[in-house]
N, C-alpha and C. Protein backbone atom coordinates (compact mmCIF):
# COMPACT_ATOMS: atom_id res chain seq x y z
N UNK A 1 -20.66 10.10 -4.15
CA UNK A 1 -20.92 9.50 -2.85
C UNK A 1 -20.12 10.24 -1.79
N UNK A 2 -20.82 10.42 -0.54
CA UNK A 2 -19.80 11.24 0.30
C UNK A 2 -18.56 10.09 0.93
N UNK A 3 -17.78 10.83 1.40
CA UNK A 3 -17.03 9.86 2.38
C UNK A 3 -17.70 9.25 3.15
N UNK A 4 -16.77 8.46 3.62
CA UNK A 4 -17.29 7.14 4.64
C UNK A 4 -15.87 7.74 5.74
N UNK A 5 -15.93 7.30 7.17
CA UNK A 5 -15.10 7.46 7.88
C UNK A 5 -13.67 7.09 7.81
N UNK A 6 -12.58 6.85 8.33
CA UNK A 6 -11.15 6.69 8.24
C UNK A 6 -11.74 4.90 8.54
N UNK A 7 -11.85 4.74 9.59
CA UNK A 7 -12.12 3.67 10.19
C UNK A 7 -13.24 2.60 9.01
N UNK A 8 -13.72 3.13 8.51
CA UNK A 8 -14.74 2.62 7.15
C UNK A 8 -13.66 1.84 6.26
N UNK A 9 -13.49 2.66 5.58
CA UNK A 9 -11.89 2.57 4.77
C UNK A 9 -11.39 1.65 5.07
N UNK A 10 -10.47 1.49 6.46
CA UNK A 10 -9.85 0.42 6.91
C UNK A 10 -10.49 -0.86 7.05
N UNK A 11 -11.46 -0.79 7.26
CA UNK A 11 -12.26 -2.29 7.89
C UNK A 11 -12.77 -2.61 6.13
N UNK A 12 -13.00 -1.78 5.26
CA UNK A 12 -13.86 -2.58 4.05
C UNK A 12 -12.31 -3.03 3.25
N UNK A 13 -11.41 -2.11 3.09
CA UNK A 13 -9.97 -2.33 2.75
C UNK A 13 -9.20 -3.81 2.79
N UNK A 14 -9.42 -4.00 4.39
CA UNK A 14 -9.21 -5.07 4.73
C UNK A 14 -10.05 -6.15 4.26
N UNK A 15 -11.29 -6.16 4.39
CA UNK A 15 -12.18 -7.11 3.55
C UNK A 15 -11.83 -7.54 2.35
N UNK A 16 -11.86 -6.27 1.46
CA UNK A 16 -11.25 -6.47 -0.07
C UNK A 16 -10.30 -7.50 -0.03
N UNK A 17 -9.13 -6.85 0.71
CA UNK A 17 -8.02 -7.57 0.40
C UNK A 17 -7.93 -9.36 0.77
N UNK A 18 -8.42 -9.19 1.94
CA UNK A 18 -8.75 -11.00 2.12
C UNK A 18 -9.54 -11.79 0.91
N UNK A 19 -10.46 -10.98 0.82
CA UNK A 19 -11.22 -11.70 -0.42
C UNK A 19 -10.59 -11.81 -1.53
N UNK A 20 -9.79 -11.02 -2.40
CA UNK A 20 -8.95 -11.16 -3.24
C UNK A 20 -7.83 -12.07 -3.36
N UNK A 21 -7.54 -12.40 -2.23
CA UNK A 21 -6.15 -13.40 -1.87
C UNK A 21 -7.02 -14.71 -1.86
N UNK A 22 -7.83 -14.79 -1.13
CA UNK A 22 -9.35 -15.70 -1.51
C UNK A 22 -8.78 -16.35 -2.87
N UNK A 23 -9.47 -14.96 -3.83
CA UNK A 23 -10.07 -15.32 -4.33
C UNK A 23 -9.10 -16.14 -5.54
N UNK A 24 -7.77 -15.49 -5.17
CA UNK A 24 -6.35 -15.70 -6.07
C UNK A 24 -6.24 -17.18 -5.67
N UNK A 25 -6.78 -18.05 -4.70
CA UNK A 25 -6.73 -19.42 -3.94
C UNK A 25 -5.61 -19.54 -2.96
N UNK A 26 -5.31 -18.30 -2.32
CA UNK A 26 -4.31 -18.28 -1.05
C UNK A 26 -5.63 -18.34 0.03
N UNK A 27 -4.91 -19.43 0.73
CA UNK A 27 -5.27 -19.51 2.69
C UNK A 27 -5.23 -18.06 3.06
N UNK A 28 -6.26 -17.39 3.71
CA UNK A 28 -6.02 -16.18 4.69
C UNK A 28 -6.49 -16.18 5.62
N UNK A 29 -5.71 -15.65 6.76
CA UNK A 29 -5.94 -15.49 8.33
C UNK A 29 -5.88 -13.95 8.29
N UNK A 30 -7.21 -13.39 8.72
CA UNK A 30 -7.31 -11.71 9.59
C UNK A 30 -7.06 -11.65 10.68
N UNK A 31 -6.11 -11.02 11.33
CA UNK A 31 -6.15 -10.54 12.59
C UNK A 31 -7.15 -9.14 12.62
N UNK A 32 -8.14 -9.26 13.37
CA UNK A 32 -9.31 -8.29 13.91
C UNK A 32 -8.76 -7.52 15.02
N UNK A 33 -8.88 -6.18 15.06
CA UNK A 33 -8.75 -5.12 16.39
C UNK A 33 -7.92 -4.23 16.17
N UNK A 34 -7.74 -3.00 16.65
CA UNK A 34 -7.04 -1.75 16.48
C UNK A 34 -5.46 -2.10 16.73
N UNK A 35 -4.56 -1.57 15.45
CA UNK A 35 -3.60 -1.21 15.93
C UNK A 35 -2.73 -2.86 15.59
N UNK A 36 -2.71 -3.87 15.18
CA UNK A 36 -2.10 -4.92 14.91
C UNK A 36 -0.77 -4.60 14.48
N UNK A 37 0.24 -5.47 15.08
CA UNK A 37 1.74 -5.00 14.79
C UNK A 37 2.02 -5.76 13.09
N UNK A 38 2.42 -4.70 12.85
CA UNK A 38 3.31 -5.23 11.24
C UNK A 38 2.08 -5.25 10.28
N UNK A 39 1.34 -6.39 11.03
CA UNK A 39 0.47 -7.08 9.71
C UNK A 39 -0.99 -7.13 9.81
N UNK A 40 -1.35 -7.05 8.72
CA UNK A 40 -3.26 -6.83 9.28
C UNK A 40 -3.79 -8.68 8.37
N UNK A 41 -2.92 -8.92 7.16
CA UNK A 41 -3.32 -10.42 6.90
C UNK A 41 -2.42 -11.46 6.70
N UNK A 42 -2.82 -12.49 6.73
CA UNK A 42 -1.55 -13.30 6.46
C UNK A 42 -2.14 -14.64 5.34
N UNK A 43 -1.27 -14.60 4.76
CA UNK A 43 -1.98 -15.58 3.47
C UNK A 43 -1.03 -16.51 2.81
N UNK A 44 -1.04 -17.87 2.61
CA UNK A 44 -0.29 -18.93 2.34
C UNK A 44 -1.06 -19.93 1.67
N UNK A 45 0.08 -20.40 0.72
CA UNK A 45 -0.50 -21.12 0.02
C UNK A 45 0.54 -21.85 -0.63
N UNK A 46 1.16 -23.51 -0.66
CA UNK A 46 2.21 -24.13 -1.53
C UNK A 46 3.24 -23.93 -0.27
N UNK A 47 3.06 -24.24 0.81
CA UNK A 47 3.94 -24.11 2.27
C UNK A 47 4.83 -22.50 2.33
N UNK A 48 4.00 -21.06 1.69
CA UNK A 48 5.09 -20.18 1.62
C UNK A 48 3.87 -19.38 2.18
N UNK A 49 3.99 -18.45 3.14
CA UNK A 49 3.70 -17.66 3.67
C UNK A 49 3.79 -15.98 3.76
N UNK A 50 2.85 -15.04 3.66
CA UNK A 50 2.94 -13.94 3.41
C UNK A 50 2.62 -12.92 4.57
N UNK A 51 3.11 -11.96 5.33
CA UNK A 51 2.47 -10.98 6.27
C UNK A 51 2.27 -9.89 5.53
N UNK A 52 1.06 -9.47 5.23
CA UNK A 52 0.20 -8.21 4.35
C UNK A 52 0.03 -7.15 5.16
N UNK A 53 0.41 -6.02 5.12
CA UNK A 53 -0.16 -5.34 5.39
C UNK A 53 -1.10 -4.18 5.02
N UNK A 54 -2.39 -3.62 5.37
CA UNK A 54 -3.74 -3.55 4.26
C UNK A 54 -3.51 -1.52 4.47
N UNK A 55 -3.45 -0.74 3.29
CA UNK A 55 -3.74 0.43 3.34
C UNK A 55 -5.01 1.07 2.72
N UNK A 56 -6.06 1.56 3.36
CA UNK A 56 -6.85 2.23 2.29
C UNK A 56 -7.18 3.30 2.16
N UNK A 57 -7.80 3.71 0.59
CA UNK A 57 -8.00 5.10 0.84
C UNK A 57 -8.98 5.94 -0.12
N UNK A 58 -9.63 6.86 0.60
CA UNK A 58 -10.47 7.50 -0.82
C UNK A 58 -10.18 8.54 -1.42
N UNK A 59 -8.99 8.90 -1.16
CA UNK A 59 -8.77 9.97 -1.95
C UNK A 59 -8.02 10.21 -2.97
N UNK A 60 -7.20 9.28 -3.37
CA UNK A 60 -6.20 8.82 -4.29
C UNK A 60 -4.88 8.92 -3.92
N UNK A 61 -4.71 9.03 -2.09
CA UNK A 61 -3.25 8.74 -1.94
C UNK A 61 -3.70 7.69 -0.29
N UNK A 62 -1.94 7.89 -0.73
CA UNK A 62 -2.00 6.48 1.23
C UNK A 62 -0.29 7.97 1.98
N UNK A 63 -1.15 8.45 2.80
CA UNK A 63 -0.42 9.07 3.58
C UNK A 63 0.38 8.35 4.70
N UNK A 64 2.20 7.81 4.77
CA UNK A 64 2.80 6.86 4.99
C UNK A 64 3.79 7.21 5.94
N UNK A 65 4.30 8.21 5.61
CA UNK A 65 5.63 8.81 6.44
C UNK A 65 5.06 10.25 6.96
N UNK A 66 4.65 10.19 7.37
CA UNK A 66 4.18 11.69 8.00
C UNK A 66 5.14 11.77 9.82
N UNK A 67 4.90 10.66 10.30
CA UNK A 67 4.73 10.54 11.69
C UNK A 67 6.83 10.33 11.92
N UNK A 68 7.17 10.36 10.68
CA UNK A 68 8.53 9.97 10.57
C UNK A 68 9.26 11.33 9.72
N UNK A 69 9.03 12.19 9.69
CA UNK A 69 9.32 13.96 8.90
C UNK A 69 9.74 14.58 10.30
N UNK A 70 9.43 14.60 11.38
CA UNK A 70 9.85 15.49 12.39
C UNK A 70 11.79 15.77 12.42
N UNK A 71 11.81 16.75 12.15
CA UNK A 71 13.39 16.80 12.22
C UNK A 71 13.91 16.20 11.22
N UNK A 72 13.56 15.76 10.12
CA UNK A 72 13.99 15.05 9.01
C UNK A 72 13.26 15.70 7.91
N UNK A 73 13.98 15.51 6.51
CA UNK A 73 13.43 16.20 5.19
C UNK A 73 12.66 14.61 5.13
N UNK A 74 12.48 14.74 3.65
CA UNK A 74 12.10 13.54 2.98
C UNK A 74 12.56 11.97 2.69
N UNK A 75 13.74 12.26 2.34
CA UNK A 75 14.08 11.07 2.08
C UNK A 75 14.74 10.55 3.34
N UNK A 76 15.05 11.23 4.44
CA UNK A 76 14.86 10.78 5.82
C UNK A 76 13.68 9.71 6.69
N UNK A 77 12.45 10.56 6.11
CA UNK A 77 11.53 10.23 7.07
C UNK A 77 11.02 9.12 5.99
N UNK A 78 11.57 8.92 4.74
CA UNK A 78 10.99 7.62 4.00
C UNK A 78 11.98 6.43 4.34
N UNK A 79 13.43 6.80 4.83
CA UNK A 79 14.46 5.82 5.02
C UNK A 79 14.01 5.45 6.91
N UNK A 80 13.47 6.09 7.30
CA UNK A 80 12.94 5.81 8.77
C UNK A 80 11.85 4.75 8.53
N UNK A 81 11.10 5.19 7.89
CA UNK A 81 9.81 4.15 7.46
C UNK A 81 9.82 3.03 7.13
N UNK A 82 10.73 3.28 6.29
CA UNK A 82 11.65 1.78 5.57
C UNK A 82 11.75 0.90 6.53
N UNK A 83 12.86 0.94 7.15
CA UNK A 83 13.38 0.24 8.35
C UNK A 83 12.67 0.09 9.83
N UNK A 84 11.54 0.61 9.57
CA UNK A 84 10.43 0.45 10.91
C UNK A 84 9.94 -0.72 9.99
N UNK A 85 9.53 -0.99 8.88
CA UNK A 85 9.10 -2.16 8.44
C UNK A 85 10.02 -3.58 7.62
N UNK A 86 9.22 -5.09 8.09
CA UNK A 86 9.83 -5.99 7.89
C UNK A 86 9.82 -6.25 6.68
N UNK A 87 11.10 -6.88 6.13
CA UNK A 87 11.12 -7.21 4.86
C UNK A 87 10.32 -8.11 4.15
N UNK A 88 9.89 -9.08 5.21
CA UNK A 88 9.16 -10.18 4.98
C UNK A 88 7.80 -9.37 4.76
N UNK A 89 7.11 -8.11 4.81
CA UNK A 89 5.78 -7.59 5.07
C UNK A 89 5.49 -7.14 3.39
N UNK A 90 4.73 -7.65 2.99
CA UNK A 90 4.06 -6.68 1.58
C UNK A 90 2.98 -6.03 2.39
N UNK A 91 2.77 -5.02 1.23
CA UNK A 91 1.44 -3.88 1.52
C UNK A 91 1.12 -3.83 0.31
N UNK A 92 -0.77 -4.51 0.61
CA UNK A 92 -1.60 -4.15 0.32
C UNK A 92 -2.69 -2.54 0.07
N UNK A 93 -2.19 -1.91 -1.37
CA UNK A 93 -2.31 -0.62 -1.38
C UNK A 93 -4.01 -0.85 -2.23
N UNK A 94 -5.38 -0.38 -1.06
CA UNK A 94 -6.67 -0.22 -1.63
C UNK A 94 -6.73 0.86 -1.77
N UNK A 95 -7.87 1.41 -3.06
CA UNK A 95 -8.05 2.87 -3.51
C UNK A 95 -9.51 2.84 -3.81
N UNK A 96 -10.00 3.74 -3.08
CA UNK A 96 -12.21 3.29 -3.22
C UNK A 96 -12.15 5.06 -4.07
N UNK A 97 -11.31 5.69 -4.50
CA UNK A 97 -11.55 7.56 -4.81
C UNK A 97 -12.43 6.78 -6.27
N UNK A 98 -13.16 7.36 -6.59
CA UNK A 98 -14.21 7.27 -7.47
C UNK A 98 -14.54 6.21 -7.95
N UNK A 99 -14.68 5.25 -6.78
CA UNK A 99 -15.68 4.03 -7.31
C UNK A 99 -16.92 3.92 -6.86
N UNK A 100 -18.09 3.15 -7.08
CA UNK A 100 -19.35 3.29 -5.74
C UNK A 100 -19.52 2.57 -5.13
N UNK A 101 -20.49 2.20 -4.23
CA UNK A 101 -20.17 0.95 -3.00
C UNK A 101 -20.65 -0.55 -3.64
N UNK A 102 -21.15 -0.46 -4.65
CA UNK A 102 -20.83 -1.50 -5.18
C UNK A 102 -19.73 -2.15 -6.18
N UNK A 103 -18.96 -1.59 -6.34
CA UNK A 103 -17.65 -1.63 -7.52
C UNK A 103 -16.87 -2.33 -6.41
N UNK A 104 -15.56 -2.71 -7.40
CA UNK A 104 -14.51 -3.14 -7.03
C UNK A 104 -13.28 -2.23 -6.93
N UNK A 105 -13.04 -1.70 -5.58
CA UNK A 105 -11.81 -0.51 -5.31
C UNK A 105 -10.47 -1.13 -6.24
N UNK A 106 -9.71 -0.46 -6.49
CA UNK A 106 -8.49 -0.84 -7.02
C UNK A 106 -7.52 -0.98 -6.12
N UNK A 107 -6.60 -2.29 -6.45
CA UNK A 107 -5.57 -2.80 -5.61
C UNK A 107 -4.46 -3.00 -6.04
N UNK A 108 -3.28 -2.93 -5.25
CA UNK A 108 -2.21 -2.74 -5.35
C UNK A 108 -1.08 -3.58 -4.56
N UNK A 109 0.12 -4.28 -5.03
CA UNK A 109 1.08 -5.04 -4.07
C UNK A 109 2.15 -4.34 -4.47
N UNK A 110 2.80 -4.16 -3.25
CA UNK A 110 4.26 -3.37 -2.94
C UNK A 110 5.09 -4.02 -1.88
N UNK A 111 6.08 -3.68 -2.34
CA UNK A 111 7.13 -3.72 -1.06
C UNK A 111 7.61 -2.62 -0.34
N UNK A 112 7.46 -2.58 0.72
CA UNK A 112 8.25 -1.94 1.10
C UNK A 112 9.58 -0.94 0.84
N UNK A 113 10.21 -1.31 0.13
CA UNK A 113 11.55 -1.14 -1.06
C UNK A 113 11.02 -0.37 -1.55
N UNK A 114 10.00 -0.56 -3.00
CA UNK A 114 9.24 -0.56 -3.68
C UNK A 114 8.75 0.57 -3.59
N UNK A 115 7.39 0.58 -2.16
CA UNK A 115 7.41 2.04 -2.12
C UNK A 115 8.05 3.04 -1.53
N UNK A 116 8.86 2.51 -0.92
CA UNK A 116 10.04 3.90 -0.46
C UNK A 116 10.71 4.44 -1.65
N UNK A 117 11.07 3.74 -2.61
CA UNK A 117 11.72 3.77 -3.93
C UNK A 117 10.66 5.14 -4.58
N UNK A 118 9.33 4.36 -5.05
CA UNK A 118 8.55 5.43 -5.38
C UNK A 118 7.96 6.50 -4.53
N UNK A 119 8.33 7.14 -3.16
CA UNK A 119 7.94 8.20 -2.76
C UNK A 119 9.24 8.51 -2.56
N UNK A 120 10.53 8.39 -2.90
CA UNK A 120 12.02 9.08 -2.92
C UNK A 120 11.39 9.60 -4.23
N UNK A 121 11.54 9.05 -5.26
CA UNK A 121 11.19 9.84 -6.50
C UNK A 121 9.97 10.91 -6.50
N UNK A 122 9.25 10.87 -5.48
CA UNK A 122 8.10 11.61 -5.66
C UNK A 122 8.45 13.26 -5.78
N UNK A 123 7.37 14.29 -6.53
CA UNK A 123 7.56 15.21 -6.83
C UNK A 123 8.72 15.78 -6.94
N UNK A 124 9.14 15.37 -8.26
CA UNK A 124 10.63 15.37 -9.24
C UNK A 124 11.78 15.45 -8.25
N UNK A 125 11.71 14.13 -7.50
CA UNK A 125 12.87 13.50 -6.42
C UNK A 125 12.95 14.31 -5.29
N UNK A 126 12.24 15.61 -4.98
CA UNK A 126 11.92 16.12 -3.70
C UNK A 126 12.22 14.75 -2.68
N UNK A 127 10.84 14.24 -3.11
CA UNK A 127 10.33 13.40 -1.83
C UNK A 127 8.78 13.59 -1.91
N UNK A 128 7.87 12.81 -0.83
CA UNK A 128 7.11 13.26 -0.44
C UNK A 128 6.64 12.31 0.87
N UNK A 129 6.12 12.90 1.67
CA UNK A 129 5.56 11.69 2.92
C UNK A 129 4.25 10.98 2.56
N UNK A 130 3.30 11.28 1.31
CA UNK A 130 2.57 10.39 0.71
C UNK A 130 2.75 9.95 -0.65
N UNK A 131 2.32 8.81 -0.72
CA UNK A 131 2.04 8.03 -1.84
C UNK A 131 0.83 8.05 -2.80
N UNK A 132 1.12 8.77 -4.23
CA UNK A 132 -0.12 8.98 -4.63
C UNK A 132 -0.37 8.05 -5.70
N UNK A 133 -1.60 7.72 -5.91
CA UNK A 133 -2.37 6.78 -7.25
C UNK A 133 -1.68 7.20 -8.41
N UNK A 134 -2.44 8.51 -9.12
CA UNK A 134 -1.98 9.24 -10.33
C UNK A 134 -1.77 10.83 -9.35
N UNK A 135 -1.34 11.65 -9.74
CA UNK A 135 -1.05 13.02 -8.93
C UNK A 135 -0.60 13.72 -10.38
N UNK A 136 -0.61 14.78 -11.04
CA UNK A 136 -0.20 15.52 -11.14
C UNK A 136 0.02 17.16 -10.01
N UNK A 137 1.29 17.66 -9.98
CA UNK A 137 2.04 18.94 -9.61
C UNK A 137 1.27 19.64 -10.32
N UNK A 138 0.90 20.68 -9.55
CA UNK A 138 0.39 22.12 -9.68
C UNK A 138 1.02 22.86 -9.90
N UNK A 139 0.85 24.51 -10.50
CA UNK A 139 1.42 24.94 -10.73
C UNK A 139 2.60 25.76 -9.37
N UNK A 140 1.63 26.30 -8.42
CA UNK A 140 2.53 26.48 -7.47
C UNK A 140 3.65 25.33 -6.94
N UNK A 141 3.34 24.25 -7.07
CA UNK A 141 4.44 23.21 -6.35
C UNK A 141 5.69 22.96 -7.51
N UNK A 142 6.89 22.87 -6.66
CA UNK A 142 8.50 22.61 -6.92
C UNK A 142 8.26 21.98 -8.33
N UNK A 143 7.86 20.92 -7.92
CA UNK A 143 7.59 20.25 -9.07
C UNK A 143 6.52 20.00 -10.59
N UNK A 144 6.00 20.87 -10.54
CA UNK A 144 5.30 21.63 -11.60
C UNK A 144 4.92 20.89 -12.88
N UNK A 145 4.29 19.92 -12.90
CA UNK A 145 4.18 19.37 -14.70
C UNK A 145 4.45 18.17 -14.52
N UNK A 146 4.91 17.71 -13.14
CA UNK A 146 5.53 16.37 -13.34
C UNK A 146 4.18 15.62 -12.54
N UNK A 147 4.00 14.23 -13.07
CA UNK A 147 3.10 13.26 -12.43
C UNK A 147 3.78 12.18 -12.16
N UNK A 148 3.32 11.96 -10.61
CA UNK A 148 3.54 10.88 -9.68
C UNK A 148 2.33 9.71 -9.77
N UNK A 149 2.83 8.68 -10.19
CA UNK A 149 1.70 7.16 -10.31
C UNK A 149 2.43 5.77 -10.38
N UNK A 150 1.00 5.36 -9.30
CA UNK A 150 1.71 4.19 -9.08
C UNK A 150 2.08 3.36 -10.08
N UNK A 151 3.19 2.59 -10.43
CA UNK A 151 3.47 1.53 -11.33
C UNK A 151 2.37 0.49 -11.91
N UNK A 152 2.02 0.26 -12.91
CA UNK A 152 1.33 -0.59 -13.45
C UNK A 152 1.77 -2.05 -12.90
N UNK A 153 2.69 -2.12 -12.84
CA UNK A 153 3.40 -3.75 -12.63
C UNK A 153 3.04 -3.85 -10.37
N UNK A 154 2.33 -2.96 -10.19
CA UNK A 154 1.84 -3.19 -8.72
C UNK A 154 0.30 -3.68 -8.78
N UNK A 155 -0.56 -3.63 -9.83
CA UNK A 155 -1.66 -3.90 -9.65
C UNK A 155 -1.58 -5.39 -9.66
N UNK A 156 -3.00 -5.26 -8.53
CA UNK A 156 -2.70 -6.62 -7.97
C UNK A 156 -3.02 -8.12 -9.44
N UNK A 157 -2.32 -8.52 -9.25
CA UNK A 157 -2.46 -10.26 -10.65
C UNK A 157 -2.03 -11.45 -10.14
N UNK A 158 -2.28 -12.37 -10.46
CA UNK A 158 -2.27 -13.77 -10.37
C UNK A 158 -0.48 -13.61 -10.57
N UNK A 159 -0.27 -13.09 -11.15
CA UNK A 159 1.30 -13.11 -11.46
C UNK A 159 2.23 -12.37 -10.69
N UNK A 160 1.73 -11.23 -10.21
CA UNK A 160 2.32 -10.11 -8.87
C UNK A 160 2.20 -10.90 -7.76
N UNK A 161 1.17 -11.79 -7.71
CA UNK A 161 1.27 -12.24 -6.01
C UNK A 161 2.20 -13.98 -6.22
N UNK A 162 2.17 -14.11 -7.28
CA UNK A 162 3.37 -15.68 -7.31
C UNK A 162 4.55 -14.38 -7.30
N UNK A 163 5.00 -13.87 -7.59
CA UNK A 163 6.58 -13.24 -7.60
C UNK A 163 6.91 -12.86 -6.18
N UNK A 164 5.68 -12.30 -5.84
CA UNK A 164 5.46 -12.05 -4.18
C UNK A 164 6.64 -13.17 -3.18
N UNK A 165 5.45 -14.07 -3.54
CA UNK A 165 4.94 -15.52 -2.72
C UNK A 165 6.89 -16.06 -2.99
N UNK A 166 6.82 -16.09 -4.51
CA UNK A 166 8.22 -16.63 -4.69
C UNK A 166 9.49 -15.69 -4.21
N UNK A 167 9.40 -14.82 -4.05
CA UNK A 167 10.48 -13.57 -3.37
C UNK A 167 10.70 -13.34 -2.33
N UNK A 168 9.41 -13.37 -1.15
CA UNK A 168 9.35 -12.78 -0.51
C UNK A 168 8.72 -13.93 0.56
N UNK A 169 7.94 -14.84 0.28
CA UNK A 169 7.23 -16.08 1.03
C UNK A 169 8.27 -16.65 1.56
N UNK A 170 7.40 -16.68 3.47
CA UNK A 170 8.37 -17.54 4.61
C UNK A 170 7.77 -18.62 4.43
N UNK A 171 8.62 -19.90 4.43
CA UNK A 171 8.34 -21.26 4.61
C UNK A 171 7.08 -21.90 6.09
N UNK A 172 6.44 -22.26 6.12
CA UNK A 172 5.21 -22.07 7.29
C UNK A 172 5.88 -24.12 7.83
């Protein structure tokens, strides 16, 4: 299937993810329109409250710290990133790279922490300013042989989003 636009991505991303929180039996509120501060959903359920924020992508990474590398190596522009975001915020990590438009993209819950943690480690502790699905290093790159992937214990479950909810959930 060819790509779909940046803007595609984001708007079906976001869909996914509401529906999933749906469908987990969390309350969700979308904020609609370009550019929303912090959070794109918010979802509660048992008086504890969550601000989501939705990434998507088709290529098998979420490009995160780019805009935060100027004048900084890596683990700079991931410790900048960090701290531009609230603790209270999970991210919602969608991945549509080889599914079709009728499938179910694969999803992902992180923290913040979480993924700064895993793109410090990225390409054998370099760093990197994206976050990849599965990645193996090429032969030209530093890191050569080594594969970068996301944690199993991030896909999204009935059990990832209570640890969430219980960790991380504001009282409403």
């Amino acid at each position: 299937m060819a790509k779909i636009s940046s803007w595609h991505v984001g708007v079906a991303a976001e869909a996914f993810a509401a529906a999933l929180f749906a469908r987990y039996g969390y309350y969700v509120s979308v904020q609609y329109g370009a550019n929303q501060p912090e959070y794109d959903l918010i979802a509660e359920s048992e008086g504890l409250m969550l601000k989501i924020s939705v990434k998507g992508s088709q290529d098998g990474s979420w490009g995160l710290t780019q805009n935060y590398k100027k004048n900084s190596d890596y683990h700079e522009a991931i410790q900048n990133w960090l701290e531009n975001h609230h603790k209270g915020t999970i991210f919602c990590l969608v991945q549509f790279k080889d599914t079709k438009p009728n499938e179910m993209p694969r999803v992902y819950i992180a923290t913040p922490k979480e993924i700064a943690d895993r793109m410090n480690a990225s390409a054998g502790g370099r760093g990197d300013t994206i976050l990849y699905e599965n990645h193996t290093w090429g032969p030209k790159a530093a890191a050569h042989g080594t594969t970068d992937k996301i944690p199993d214990e991030w896909i999204i479950s009935a059990e990832r989003l209570k640890e969430m909810f219980d960790t991380y959930g504001k009282s409403v």
